[in-house]
C-alpha atoms as a PDB file:
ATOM      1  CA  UNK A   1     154.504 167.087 206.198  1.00  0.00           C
ATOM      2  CA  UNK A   2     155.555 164.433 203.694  1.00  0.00           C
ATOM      3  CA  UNK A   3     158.415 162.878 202.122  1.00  0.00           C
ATOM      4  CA  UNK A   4     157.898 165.030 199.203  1.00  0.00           C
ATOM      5  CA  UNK A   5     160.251 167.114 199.420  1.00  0.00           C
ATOM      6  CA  UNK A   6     162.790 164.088 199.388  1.00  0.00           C
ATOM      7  CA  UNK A   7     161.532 163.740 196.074  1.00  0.00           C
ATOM      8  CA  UNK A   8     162.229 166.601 194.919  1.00  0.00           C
ATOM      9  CA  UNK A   9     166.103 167.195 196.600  1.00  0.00           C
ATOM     10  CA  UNK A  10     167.011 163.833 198.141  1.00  0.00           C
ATOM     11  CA  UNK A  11     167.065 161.607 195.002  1.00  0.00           C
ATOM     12  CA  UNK A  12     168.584 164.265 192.700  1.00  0.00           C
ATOM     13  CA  UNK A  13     171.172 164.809 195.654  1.00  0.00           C
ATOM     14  CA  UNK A  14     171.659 160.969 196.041  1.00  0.00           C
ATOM     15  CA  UNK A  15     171.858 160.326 191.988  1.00  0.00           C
ATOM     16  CA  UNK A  16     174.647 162.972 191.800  1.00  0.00           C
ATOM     17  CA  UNK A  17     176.428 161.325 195.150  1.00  0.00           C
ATOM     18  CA  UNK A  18     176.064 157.234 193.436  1.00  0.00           C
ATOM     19  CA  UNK A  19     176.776 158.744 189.948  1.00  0.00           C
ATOM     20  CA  UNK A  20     180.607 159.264 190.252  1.00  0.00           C
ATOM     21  CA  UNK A  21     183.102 157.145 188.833  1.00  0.00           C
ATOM     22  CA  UNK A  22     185.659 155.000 190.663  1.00  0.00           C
ATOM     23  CA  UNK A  23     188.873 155.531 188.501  1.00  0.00           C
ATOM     24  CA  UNK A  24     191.337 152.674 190.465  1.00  0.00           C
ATOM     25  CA  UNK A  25     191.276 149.610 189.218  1.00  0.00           C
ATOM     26  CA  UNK A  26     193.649 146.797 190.557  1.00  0.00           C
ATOM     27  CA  UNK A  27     193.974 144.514 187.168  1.00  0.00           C
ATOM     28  CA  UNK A  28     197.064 142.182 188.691  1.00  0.00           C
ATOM     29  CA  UNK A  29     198.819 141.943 192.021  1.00  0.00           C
ATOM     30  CA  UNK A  30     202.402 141.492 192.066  1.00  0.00           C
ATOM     31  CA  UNK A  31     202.110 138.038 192.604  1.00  0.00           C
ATOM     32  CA  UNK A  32     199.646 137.082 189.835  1.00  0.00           C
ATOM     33  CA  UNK A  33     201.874 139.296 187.529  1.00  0.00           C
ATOM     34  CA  UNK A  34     205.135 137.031 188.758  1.00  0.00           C
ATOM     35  CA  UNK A  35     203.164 133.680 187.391  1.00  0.00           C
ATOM     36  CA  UNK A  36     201.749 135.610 184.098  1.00  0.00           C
ATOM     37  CA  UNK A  37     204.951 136.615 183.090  1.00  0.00           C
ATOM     38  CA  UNK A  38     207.573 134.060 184.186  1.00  0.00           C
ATOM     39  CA  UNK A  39     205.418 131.187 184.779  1.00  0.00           C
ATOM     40  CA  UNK A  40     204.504 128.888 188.228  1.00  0.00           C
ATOM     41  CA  UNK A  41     207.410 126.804 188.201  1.00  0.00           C
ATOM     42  CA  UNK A  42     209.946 129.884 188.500  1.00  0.00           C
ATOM     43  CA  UNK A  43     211.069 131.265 191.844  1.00  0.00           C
ATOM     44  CA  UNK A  44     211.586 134.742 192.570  1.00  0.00           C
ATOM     45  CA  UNK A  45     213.968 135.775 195.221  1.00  0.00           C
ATOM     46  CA  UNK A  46     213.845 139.642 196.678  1.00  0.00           C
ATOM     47  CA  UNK A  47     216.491 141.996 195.395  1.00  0.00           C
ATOM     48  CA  UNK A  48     215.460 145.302 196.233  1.00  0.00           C
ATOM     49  CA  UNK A  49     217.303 148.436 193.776  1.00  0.00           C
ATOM     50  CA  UNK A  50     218.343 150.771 196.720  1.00  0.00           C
ATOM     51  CA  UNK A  51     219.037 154.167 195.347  1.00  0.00           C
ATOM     52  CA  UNK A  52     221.077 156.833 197.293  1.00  0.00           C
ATOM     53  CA  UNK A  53     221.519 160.276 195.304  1.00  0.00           C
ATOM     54  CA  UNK A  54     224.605 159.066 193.113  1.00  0.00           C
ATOM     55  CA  UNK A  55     222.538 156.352 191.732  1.00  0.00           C
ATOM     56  CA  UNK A  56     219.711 158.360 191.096  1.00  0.00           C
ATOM     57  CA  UNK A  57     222.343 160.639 189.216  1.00  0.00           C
ATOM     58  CA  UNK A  58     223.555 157.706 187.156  1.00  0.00           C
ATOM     59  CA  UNK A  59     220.399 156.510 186.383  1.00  0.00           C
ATOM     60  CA  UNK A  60     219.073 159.805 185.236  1.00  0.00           C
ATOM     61  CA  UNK A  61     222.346 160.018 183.442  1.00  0.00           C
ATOM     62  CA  UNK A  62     222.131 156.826 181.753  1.00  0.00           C
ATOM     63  CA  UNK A  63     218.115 156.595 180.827  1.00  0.00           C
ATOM     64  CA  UNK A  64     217.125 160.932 181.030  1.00  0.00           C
ATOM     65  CA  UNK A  65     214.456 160.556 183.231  1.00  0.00           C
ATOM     66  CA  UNK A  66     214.662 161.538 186.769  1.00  0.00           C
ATOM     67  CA  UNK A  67     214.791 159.370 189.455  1.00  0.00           C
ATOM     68  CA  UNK A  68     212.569 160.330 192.765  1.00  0.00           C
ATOM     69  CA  UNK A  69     212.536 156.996 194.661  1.00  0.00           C
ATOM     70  CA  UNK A  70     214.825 155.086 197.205  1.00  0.00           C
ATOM     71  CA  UNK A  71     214.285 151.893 196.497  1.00  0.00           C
ATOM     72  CA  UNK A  72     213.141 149.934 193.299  1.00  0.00           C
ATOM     73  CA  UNK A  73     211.614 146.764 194.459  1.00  0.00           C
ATOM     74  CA  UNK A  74     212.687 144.057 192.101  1.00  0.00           C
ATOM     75  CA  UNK A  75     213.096 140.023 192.095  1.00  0.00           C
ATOM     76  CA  UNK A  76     215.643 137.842 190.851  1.00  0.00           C
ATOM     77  CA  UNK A  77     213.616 135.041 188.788  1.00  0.00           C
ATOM     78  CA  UNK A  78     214.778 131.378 188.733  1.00  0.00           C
ATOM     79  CA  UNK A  79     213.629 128.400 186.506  1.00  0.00           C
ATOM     80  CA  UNK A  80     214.453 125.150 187.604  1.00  0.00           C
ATOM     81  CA  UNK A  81     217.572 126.729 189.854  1.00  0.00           C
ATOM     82  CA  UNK A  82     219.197 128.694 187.139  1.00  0.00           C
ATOM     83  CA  UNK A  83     218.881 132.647 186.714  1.00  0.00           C
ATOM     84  CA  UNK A  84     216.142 133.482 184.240  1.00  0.00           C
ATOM     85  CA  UNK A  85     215.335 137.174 184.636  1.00  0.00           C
ATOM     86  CA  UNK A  86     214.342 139.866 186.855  1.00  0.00           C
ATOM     87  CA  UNK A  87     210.517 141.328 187.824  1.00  0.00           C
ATOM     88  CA  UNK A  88     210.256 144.462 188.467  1.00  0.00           C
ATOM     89  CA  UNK A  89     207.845 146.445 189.991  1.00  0.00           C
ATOM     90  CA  UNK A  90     207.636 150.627 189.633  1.00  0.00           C
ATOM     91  CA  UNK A  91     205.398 153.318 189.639  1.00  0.00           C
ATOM     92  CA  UNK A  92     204.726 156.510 187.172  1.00  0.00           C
ATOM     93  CA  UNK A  93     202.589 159.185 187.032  1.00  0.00           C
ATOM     94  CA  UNK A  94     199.684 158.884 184.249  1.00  0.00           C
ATOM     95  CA  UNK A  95     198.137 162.550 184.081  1.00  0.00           C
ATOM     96  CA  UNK A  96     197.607 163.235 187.837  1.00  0.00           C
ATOM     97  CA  UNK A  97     197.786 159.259 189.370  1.00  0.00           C
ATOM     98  CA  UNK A  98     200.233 156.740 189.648  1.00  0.00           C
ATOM     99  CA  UNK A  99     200.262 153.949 187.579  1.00  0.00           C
ATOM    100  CA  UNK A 100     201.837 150.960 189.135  1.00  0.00           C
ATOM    101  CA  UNK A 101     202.882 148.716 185.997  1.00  0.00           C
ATOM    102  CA  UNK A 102     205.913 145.484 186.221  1.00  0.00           C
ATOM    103  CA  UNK A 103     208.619 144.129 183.552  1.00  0.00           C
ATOM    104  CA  UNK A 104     209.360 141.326 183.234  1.00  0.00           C
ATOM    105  CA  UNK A 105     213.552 140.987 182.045  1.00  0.00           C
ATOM    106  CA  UNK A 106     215.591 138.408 180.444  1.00  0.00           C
ATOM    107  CA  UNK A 107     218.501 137.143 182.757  1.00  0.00           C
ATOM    108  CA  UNK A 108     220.414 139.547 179.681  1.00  0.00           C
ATOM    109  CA  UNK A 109     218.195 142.317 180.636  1.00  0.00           C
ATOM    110  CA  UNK A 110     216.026 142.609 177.898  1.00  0.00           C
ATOM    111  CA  UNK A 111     212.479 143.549 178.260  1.00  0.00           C
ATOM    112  CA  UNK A 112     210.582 140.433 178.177  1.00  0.00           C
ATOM    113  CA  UNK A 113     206.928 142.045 179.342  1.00  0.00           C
ATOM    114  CA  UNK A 114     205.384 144.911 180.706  1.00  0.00           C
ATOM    115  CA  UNK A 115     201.878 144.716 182.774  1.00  0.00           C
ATOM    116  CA  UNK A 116     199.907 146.967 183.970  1.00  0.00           C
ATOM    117  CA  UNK A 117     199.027 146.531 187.841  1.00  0.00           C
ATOM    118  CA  UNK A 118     197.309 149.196 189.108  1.00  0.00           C
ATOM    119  CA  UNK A 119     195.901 152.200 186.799  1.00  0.00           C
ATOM    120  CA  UNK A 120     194.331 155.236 188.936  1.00  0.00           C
ATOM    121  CA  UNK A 121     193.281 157.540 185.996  1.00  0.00           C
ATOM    122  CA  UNK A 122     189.632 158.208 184.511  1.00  0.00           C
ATOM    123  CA  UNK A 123     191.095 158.355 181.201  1.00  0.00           C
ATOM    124  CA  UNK A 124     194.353 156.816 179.350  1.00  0.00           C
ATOM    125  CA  UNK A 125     193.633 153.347 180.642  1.00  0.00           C
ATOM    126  CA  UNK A 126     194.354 152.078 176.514  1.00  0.00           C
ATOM    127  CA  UNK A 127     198.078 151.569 177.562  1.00  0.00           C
ATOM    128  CA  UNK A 128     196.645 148.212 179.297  1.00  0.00           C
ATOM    129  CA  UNK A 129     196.113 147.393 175.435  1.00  0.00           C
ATOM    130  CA  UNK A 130     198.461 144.614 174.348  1.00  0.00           C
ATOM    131  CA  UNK A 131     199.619 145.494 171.203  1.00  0.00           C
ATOM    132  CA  UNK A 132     200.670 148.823 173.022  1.00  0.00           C
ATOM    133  CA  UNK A 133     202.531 147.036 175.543  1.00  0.00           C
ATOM    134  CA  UNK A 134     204.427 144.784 173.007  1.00  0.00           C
ATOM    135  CA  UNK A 135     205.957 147.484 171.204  1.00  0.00           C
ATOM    136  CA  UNK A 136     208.567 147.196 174.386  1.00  0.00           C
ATOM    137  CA  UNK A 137     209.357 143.725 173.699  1.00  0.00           C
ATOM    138  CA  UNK A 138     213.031 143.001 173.150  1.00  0.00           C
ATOM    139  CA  UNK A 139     214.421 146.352 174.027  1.00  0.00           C
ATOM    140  CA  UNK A 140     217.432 146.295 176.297  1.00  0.00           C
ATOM    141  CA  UNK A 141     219.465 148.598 178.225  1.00  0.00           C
ATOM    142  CA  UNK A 142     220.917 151.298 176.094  1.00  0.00           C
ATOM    143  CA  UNK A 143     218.320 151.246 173.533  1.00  0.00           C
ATOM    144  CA  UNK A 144     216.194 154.701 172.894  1.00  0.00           C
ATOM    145  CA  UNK A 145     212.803 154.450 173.652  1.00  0.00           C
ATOM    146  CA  UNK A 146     211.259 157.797 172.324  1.00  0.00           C
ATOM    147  CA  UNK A 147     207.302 157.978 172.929  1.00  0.00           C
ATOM    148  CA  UNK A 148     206.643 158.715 168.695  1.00  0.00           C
ATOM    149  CA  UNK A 149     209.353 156.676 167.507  1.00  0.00           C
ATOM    150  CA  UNK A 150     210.071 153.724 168.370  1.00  0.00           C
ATOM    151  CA  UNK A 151     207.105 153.271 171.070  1.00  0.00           C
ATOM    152  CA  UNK A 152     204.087 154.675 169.668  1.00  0.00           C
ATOM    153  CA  UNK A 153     201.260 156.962 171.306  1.00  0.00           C
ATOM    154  CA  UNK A 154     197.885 156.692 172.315  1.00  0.00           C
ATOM    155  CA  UNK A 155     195.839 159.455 171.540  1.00  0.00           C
ATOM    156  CA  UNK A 156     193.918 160.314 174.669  1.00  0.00           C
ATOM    157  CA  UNK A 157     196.503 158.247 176.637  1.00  0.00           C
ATOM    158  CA  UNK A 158     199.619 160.725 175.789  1.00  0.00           C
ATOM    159  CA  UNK A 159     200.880 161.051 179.328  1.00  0.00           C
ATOM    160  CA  UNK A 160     200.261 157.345 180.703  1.00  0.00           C
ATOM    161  CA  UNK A 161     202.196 156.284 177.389  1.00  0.00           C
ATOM    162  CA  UNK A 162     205.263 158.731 177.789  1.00  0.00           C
ATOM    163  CA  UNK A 163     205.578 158.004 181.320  1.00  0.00           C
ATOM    164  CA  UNK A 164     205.340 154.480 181.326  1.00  0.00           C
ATOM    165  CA  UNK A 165     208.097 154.652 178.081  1.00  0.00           C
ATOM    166  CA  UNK A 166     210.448 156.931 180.437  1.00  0.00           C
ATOM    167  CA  UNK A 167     209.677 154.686 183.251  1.00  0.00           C
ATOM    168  CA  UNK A 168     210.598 151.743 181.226  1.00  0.00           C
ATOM    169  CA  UNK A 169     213.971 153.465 180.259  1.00  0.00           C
ATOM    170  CA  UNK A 170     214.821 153.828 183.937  1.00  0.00           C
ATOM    171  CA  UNK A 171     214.555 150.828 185.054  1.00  0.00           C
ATOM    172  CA  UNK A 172     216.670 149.312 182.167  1.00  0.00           C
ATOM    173  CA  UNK A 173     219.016 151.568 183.227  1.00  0.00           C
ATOM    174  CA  UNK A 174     218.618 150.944 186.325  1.00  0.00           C
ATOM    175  CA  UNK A 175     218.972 147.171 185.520  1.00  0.00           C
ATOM    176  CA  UNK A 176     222.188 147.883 183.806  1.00  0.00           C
ATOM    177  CA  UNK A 177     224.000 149.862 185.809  1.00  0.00           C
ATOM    178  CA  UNK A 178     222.886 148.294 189.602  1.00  0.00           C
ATOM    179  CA  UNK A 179     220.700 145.218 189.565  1.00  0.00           C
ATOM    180  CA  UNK A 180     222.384 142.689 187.109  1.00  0.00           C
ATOM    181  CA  UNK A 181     225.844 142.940 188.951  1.00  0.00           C
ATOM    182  CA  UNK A 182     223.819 141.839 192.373  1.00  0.00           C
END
């Protein structure tokens, strides 16, 4: 017997097996996203958001959007010793995957710039689009973000862009009411 029959099952079988799409794509790590967005002379010092269940209740209080983690990892940022701003990292759910974006804060809390770090999703990946991404620029804590209104949608992207704009809401709340009195 040959190696027909590989022919005629093993490269069909092997196409379909090479032919699938690998959806994660790591654009920044957390440290390359610390230089973009506050430069390589500033400093960043560790000050984790811990969050036991009254926080999360304020915080869900304060920005809507629930609040299912216990910790927010975030960085006070320093320019040549004085207080600058504050990188933080979080996570949101596009469709069915987390997307693991940053913002970048003034030392007055507003939002200075968002990246994207990590996007898991096969489709939606258009919120990595600047112009998208600006439209956060210069909000603060207590302003409304409302995906349609003042942040506007992607079409094909609607659930990366309203979770990233409620994620963005939490953690200027979160901002406001824990991490700028550390």
């Amino acid at each position: 017997m040959n190696n027909d029959w590989f022919k005629l099952i093993g490269i069909p079988i092997a196409t379909v097996a090479v032919s699938g799409h690998v959806y994660a794509a790591e654009y920044l790590s957390v440290e390359q996203a610390q230089k973009l967005m506050f430069g390589n002379s500033a400093a960043f010092e560790k000050s984790d958001v811990k969050l036991d269940s009254i926080a999360k209740k304020a915080i869900k209080n304060a920005s809507g959007v629930i609040v299912d983690r216990d910790s927010l990892p975030a960085w006070k940022v320093f320019d040549g010793g004085k207080l600058s701003g504050y990188f933080i990292v979080d996570e949101v759910i596009g469709k069915h995957e987390y997307i693991t974006y940053a913002v970048a804060l003034s030392a007055i809390g507003e939002v200075r710039q968002i990246e994207i770090l990590v996007y898991r999703e096969s489709y939606g990946y258009e919120v990595r689009n600047p112009r998208w991404r600006a439209q956060f620029v210069g909000h603060k804590p207590g302003s409304h973000l409302d995906l349609g209104e003042e942040i506007k949608n992607i079409s094909g992207a609607t659930m990366s862009c309203r979770h990233i704009t409620e994620g963005v809401s939490r953690v200027l709340a979160t901002y406001d009411l824990y991490l700028k009195s550390q």
